[in-house]
C-alpha atoms as a PDB file:
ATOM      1  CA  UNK A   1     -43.836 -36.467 -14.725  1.00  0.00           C
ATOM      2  CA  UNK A   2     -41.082 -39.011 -15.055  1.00  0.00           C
ATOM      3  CA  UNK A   3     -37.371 -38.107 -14.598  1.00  0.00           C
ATOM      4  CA  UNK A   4     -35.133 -38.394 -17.510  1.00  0.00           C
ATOM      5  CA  UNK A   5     -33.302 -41.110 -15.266  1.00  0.00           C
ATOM      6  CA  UNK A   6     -36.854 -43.086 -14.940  1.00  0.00           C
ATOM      7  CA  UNK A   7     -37.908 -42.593 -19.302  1.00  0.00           C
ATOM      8  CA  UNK A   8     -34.043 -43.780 -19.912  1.00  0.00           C
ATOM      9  CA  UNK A   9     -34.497 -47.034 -17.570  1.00  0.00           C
ATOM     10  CA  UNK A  10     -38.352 -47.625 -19.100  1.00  0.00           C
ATOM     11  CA  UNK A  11     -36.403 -47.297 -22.572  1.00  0.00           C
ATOM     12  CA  UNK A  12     -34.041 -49.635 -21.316  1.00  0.00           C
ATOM     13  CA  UNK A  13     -31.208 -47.474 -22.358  1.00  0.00           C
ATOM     14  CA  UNK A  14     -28.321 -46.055 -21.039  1.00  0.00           C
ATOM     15  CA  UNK A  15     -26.751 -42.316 -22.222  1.00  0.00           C
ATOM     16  CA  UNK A  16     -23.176 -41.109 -21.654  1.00  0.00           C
ATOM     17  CA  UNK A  17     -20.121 -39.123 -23.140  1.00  0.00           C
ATOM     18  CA  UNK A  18     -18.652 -40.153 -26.377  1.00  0.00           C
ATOM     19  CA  UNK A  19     -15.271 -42.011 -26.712  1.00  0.00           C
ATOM     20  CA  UNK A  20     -12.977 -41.931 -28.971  1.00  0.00           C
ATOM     21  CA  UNK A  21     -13.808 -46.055 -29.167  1.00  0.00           C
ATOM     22  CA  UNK A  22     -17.385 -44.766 -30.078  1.00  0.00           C
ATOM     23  CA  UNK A  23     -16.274 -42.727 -33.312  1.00  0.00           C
ATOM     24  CA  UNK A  24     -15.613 -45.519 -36.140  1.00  0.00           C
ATOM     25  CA  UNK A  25     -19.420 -46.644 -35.736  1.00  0.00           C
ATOM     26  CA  UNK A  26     -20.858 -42.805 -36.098  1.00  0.00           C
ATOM     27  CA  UNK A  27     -18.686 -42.211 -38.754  1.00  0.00           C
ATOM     28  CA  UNK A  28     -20.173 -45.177 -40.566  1.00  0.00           C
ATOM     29  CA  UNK A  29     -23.927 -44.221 -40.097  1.00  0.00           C
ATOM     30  CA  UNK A  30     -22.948 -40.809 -41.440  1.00  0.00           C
ATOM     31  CA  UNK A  31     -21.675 -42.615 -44.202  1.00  0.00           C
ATOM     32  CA  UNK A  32     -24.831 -44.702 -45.051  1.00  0.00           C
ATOM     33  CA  UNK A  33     -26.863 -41.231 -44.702  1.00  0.00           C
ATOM     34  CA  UNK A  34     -24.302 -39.403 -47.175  1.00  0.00           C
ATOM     35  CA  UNK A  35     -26.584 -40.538 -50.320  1.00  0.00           C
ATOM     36  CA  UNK A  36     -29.429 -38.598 -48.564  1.00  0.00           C
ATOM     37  CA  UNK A  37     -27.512 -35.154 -48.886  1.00  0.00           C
ATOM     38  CA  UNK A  38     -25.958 -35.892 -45.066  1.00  0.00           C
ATOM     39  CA  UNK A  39     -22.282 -35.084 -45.020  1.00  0.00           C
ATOM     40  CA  UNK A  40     -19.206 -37.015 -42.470  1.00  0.00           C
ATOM     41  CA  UNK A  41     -18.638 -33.811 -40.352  1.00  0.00           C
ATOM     42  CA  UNK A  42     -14.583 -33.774 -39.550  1.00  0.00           C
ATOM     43  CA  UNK A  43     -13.913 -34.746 -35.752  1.00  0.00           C
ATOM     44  CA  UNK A  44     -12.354 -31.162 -35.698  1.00  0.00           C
ATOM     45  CA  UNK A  45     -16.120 -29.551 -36.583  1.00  0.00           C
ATOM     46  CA  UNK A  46     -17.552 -31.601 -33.716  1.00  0.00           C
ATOM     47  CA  UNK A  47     -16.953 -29.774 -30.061  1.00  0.00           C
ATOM     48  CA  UNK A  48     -14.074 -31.352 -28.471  1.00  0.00           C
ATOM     49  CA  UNK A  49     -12.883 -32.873 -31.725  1.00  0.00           C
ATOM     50  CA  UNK A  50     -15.140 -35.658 -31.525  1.00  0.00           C
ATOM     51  CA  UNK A  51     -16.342 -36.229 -28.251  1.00  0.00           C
ATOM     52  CA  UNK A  52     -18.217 -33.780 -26.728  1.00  0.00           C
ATOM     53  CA  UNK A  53     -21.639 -35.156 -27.582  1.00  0.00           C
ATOM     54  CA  UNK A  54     -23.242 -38.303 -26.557  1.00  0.00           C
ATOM     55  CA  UNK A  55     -24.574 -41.636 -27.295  1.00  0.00           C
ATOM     56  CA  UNK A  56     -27.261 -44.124 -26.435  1.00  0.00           C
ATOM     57  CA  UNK A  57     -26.797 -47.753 -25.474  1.00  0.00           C
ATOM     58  CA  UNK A  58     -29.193 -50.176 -25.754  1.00  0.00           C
ATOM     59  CA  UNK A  59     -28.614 -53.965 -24.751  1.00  0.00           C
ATOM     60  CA  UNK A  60     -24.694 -53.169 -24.969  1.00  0.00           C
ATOM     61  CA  UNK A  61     -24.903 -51.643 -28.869  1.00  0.00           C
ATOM     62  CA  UNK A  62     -24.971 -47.941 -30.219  1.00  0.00           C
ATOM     63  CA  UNK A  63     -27.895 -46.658 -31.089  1.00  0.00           C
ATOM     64  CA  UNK A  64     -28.091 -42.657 -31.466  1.00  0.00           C
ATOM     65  CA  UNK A  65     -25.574 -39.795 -30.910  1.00  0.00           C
ATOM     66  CA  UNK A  66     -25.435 -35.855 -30.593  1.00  0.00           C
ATOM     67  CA  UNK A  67     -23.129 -33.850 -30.095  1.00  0.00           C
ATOM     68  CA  UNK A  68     -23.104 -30.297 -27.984  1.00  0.00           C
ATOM     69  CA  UNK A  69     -21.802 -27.594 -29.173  1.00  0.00           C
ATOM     70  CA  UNK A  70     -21.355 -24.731 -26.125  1.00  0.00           C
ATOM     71  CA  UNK A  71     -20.839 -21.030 -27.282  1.00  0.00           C
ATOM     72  CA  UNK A  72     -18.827 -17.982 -26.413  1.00  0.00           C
ATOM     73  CA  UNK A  73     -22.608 -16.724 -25.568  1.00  0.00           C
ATOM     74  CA  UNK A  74     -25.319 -18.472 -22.784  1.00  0.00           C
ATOM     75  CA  UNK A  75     -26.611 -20.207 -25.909  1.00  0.00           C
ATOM     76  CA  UNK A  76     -25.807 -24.214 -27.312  1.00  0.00           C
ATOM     77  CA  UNK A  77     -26.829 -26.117 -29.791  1.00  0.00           C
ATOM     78  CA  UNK A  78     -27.260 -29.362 -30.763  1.00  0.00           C
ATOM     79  CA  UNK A  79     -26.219 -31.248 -33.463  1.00  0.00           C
ATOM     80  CA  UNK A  80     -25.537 -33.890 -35.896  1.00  0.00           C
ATOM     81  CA  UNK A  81     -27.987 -36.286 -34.499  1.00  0.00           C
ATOM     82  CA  UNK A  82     -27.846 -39.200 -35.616  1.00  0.00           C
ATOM     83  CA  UNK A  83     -29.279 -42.731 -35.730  1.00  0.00           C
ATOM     84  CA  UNK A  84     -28.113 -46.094 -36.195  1.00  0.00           C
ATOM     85  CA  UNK A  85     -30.095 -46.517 -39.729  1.00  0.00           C
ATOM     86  CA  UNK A  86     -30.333 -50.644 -38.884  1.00  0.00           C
ATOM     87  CA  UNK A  87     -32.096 -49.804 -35.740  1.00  0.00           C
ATOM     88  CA  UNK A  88     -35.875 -49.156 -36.467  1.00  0.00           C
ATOM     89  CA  UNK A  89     -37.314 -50.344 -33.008  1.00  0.00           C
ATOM     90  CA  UNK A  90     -40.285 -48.686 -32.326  1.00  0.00           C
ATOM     91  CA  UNK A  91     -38.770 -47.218 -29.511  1.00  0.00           C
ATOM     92  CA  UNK A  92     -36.493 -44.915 -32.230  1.00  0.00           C
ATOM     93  CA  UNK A  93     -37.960 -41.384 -32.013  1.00  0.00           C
ATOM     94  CA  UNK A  94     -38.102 -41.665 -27.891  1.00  0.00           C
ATOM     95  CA  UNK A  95     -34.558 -42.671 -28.050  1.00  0.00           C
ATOM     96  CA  UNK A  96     -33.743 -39.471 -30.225  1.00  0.00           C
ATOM     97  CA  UNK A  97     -36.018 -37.456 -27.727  1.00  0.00           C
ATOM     98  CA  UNK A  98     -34.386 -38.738 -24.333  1.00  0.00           C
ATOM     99  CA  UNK A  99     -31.043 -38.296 -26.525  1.00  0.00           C
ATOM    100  CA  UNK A 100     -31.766 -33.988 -27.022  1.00  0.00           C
ATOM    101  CA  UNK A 101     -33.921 -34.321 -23.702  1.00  0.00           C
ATOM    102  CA  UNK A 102     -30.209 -35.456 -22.028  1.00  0.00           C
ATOM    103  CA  UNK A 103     -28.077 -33.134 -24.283  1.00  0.00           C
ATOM    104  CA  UNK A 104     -30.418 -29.795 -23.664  1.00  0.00           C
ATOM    105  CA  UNK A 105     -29.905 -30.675 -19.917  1.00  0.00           C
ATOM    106  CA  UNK A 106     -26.356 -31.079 -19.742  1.00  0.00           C
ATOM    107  CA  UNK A 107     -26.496 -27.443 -21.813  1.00  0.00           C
ATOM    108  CA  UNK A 108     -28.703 -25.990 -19.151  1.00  0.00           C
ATOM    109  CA  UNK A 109     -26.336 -27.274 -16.209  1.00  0.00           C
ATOM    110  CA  UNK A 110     -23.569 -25.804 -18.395  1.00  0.00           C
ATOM    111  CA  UNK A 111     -25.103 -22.200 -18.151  1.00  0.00           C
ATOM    112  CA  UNK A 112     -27.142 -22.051 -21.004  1.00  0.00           C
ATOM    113  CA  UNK A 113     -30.062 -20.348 -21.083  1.00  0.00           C
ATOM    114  CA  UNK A 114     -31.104 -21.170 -24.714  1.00  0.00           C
ATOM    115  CA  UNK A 115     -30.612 -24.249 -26.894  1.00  0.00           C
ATOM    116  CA  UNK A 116     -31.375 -24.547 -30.190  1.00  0.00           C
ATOM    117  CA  UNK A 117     -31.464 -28.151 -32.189  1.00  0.00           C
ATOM    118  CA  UNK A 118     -32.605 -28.407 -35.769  1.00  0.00           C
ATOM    119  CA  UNK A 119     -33.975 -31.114 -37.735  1.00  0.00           C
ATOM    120  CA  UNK A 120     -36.217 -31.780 -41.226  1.00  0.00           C
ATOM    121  CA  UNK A 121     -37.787 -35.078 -39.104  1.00  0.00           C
ATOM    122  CA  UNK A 122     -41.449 -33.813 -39.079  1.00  0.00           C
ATOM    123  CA  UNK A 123     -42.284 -37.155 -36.793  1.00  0.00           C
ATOM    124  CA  UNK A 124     -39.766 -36.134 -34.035  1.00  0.00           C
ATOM    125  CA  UNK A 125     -41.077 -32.740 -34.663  1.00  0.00           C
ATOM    126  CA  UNK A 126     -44.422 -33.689 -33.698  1.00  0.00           C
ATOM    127  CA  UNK A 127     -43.534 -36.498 -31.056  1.00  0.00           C
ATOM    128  CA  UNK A 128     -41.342 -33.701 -29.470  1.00  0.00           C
ATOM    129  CA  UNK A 129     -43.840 -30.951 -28.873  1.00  0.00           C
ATOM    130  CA  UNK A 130     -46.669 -33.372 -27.967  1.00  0.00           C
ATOM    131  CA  UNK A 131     -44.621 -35.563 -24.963  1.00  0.00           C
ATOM    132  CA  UNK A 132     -41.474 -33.817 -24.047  1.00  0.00           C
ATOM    133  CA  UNK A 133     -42.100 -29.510 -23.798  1.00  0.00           C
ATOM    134  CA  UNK A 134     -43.767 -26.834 -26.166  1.00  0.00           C
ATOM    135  CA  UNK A 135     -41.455 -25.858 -29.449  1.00  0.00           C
ATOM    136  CA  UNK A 136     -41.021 -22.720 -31.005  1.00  0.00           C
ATOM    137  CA  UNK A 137     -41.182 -23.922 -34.415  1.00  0.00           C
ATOM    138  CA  UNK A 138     -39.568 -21.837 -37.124  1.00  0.00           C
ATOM    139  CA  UNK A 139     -42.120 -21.579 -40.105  1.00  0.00           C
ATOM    140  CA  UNK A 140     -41.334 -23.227 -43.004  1.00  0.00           C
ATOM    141  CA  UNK A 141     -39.657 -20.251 -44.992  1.00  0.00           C
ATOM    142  CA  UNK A 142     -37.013 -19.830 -42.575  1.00  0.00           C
ATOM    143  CA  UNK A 143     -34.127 -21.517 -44.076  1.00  0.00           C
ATOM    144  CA  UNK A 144     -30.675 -22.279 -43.221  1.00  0.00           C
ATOM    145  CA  UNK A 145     -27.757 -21.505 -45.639  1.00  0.00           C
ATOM    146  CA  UNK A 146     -24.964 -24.382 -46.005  1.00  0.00           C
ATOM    147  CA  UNK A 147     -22.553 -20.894 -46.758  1.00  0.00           C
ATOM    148  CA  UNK A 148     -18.723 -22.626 -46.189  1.00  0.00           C
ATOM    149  CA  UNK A 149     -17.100 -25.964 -45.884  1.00  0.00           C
ATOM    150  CA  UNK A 150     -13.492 -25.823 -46.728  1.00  0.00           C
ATOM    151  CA  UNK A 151     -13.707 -28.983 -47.978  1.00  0.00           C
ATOM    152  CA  UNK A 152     -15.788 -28.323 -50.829  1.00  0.00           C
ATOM    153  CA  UNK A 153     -15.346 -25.000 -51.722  1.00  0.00           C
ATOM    154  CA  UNK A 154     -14.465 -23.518 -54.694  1.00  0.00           C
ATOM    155  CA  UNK A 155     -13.266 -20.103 -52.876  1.00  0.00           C
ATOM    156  CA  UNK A 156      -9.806 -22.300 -51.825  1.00  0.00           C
ATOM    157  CA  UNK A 157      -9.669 -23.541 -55.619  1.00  0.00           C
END
C-alpha cells in the first residue's frame, strides 16, 4: 500500500497548515456554495480561529481545505471541507480523500482514537470505502440537527 507521502506526490499535490494568507480564497468558495444551502462559517467557529485545518496545493494554487476540530474527549472531527468549485480535474475526489486521509492522521498523532467526518457526497462516499479504509456508514435516517447559530437565530431577537 502506498504512503500518504507517495498518493500526495502521484497526485502531484502538496498538503499543509492553513494561513491566515489562505483564508480570503476559502471564504470565497464558501461563498459560491452559499446558494446550495452551505453557510461562511465565522473564523471564530473554525478551531484555531481559522487555521487549524488544512489545504491542498496543486501546481502553486488552492485546491481543497478542512479543518480539524480536536475535543475535550480522544475524539475529532472533521469539517467544512471544501473544494475549489472551478477545479473539476478528475483527480477531485482523491484530492478530498488524501485531504481527510491527511487530516484523520494528524487527529490520530494528536491522540485521537476516533474521528468522525460527515458529508452528503455519495461519490466520495463510495470512492472512500472502496480505496482508502472500511466506513461505518450511518443509515440514511440518522440525521443531523442545524439546532443554533447565533447569527440567525430568532432566540437573540
Amino acid at each position: 500500500m502506498n504512503t500518504l507521502k507517495e498518493l500526495n506526490d502521484k497526485l502531484g499535490i502538496n498538503i499543509r497548515t492553513i494561513t491566515i494568507e489562505d483564508y480570503p480564497e476559502l471564504t470565497k468558495w464558501w461563498k459560491l456554495y452559499e446558494g446550495k444551502g452551505v453557510k461562511v462559517p465565522k473564523s471564530s467557529m473554525l478551531p484555531k480561529n481559522g487555521l487549524g485545518g488544512f489545504v491542498v496545493e496543486k501546481n502553486g494554487s488552492l485546491i481543497a481545505s478542512a479543518f480539524l476540530y480536536f475535543t475535550n474527549s480522544t475524539m475529532g472531527y472533521i469539517d467544512f471541507l471544501i473544494a475549489d468549485p472551478k477545479y473539476r480535474e478528475e483527480d477531485r475526489q482523491d484530492v478530498l480523500v488524501q485531504l481527510a486521509a491527511h487530516a484523520c492522521g494528524v487527529a490520530i498523532k494528536g491522540g485521537c482514537e476516533q474521528v468522525w467526518a460527515m458529508t452528503t457526497n455519495e461519490k466520495l462516499i463510495k470512492m472512500v470505502s472502496q480505496k482508502f479504509m472500511p466506513l461505518e456508514v450511518l443509515p440514511d435516517t440518522y440525521k443531523v440537527l442545524y439546532v443554533y447559530d447565533k447569527r440567525t437565530s430568532k432566540l437573540n431577537n
